[in-house]
C-alpha atoms as a PDB file:
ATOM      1  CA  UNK A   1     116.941  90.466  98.225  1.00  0.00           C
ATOM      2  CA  UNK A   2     114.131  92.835  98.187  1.00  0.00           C
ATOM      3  CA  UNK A   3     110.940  92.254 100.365  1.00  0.00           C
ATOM      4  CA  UNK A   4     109.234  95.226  98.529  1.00  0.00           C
ATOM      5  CA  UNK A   5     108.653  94.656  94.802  1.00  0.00           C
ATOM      6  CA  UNK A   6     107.152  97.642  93.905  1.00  0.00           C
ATOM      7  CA  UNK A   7     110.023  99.979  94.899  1.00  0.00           C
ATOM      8  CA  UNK A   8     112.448  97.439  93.354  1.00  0.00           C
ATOM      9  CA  UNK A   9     110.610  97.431  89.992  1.00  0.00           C
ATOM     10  CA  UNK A  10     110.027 100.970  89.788  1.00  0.00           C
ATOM     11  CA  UNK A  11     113.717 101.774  90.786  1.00  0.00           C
ATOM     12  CA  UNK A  12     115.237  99.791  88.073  1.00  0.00           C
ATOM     13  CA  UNK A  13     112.968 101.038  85.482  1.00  0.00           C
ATOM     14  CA  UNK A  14     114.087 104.299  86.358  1.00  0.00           C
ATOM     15  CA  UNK A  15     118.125 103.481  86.572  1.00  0.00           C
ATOM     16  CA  UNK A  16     117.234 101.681  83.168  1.00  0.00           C
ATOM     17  CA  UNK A  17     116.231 104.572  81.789  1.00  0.00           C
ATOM     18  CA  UNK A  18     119.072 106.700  83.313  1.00  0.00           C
ATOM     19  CA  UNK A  19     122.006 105.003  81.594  1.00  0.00           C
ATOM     20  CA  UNK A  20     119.720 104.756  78.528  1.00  0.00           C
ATOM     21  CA  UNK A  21     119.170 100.726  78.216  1.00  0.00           C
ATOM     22  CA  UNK A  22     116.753  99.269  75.990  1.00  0.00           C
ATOM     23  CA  UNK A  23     115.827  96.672  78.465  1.00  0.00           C
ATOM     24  CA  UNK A  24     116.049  95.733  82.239  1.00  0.00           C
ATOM     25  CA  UNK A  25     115.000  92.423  84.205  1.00  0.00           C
ATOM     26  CA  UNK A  26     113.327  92.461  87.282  1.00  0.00           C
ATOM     27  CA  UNK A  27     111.661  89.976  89.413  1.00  0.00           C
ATOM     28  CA  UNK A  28     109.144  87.888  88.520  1.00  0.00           C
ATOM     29  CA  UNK A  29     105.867  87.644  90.193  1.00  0.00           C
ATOM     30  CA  UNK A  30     102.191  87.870  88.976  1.00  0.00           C
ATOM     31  CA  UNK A  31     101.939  91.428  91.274  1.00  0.00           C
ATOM     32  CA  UNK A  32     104.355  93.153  88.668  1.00  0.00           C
ATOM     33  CA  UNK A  33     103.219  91.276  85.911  1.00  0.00           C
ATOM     34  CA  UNK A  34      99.388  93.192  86.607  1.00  0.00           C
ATOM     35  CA  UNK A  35     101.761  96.238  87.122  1.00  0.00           C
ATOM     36  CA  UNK A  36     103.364  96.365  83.947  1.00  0.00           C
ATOM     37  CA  UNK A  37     100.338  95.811  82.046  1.00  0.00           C
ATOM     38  CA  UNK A  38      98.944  99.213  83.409  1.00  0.00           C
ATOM     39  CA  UNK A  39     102.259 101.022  82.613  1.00  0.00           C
ATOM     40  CA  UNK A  40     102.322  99.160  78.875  1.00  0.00           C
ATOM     41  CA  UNK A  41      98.533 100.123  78.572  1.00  0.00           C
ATOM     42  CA  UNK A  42      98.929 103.521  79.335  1.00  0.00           C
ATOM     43  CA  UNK A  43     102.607 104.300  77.498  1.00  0.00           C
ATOM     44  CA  UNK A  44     105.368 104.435  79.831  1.00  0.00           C
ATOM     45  CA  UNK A  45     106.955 100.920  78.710  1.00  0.00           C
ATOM     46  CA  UNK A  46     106.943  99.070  75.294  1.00  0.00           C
ATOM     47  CA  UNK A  47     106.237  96.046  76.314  1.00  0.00           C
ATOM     48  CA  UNK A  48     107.328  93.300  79.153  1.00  0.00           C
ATOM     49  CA  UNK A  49     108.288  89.629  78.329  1.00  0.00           C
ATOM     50  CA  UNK A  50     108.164  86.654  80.519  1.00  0.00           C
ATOM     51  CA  UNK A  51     111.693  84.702  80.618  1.00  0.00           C
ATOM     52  CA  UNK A  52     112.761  81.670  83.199  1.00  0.00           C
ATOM     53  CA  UNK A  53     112.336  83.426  86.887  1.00  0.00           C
ATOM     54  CA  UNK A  54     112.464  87.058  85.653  1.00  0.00           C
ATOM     55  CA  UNK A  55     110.374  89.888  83.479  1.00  0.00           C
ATOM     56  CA  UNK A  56     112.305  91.886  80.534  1.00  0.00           C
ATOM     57  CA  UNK A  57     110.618  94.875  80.221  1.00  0.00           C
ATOM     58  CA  UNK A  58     111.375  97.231  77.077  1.00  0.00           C
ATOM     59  CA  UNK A  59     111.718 100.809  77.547  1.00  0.00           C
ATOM     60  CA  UNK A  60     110.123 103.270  75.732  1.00  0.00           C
ATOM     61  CA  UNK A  61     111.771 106.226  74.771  1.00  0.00           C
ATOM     62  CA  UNK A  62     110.651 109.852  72.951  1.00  0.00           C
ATOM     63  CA  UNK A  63     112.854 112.108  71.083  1.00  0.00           C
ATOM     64  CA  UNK A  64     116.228 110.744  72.879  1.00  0.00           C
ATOM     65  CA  UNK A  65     114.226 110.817  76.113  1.00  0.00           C
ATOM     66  CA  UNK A  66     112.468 108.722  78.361  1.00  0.00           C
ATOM     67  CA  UNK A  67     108.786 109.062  79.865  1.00  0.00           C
ATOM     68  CA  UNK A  68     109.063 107.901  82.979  1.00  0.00           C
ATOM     69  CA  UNK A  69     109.744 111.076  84.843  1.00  0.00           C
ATOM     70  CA  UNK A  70     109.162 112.582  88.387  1.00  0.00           C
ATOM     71  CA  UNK A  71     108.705 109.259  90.108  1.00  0.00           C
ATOM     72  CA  UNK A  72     106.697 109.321  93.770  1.00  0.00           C
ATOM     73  CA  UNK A  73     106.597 106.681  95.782  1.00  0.00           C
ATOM     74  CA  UNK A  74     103.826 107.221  98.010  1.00  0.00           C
ATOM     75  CA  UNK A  75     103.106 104.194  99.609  1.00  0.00           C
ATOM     76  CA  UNK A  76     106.340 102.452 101.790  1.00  0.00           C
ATOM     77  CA  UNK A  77     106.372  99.512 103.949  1.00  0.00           C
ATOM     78  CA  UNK A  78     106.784 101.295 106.783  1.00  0.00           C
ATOM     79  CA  UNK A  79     104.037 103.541 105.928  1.00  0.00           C
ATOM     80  CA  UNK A  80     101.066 102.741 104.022  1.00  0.00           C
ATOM     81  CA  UNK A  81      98.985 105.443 102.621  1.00  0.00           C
ATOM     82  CA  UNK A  82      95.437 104.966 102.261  1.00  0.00           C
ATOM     83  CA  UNK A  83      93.036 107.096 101.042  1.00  0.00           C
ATOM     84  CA  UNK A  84      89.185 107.153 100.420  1.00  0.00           C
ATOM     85  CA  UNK A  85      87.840 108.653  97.500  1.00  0.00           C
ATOM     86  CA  UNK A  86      87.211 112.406  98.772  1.00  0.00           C
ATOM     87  CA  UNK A  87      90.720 111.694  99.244  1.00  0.00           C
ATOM     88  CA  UNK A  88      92.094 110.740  95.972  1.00  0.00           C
ATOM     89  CA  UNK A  89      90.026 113.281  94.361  1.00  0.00           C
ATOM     90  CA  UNK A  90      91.638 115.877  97.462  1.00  0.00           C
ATOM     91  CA  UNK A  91      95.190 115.136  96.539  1.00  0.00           C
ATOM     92  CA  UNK A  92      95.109 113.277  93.151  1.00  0.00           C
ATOM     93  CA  UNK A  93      92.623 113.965  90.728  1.00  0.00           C
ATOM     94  CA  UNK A  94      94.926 116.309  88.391  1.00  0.00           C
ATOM     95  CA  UNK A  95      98.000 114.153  88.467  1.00  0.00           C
ATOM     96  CA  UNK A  96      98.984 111.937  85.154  1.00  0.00           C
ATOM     97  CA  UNK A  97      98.933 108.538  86.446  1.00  0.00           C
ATOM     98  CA  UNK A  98      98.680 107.172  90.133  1.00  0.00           C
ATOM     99  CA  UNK A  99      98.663 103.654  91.151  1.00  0.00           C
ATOM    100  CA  UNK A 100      95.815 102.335  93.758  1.00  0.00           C
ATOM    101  CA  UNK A 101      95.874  98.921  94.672  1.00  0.00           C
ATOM    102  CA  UNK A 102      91.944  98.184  96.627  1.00  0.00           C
ATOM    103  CA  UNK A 103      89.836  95.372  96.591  1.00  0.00           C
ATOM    104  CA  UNK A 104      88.818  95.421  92.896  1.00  0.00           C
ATOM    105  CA  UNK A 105      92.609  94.718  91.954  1.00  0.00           C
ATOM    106  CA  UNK A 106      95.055  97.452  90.247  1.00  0.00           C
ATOM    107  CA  UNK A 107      93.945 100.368  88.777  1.00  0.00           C
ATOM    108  CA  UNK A 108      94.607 104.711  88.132  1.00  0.00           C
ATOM    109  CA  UNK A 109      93.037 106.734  90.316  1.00  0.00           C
ATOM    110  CA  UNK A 110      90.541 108.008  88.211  1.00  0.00           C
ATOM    111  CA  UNK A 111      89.457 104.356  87.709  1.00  0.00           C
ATOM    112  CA  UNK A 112      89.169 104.069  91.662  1.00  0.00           C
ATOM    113  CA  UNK A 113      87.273 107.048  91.708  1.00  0.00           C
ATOM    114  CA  UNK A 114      84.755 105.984  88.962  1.00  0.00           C
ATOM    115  CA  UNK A 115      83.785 102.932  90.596  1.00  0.00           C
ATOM    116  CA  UNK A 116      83.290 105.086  94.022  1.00  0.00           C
ATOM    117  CA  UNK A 117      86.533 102.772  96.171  1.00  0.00           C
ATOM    118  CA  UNK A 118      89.445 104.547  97.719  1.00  0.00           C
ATOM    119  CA  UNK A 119      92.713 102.162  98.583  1.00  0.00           C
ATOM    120  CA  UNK A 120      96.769 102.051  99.242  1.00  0.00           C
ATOM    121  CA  UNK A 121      98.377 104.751  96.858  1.00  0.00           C
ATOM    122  CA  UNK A 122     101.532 103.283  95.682  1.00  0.00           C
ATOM    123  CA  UNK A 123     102.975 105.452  93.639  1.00  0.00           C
ATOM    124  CA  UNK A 124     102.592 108.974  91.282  1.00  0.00           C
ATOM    125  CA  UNK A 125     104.430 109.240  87.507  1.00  0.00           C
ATOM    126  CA  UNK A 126     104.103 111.921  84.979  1.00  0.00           C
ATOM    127  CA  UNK A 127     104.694 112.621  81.927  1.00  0.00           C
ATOM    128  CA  UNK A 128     106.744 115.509  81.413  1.00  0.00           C
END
């Protein structure tokens, strides 16, 4: 049992996509439902389905090879990373995709940064 289900999600996606599945199941919970919608809306997954207790999420791949590729976690239980929004634009601004969770919900950075709030940085992805 996990008490941190953003590492857990992100580390099966990954292991998924290692041993080239076409699906994992993670745990359910309306966090990494919100979560998977971001990665579905911007391209890294195919899709996620709702089944019982658990998600299914469907991997997406390109050319033989899957998209979700140098994986960060930023943000740990131990130690949570917060940053304003000098600092996401400091340390951020030209990666693909990073995950801020502040008061307005979910969202990129360069959402975050648009509506002027800084928050936790969970995590970085890119795409190649």
């Amino acid at each position: 049992m996990t008490n941190y289900l953003v590492s857990d999600m992100l580390v099966r996606i990954k292991n998924g996509y290692e041993n080239k599945k076409t699906c994992v199941t993670i745990k359910h919970s309306n966090f990494c439902l919100k979560f998977l919608d971001l990665l579905h809306l911007y391209g890294f997954i195919n899709g996620h389905i709702v089944f019982n207790n658990s998600i299914v999420v469907k991997l997406k791949y390109f050319r033989n090879d899957h998209v979700f590729k140098n994986l960060k976690l930023v943000s740990k239980p131990g130690r949570r990373q917060y940053f304003d929004v000098h600092g996401l634009k400091k340390n951020f601004f030209y990666k693909d995709f990073v995950l801020v969770s502040n008061k307005y919900g979910l969202m990129t950075h360069k959402d975050s940064i648009l509506k002027n709030c800084g928050g936790e940085v969970l995590f970085t992805l890119n795409y190649s």
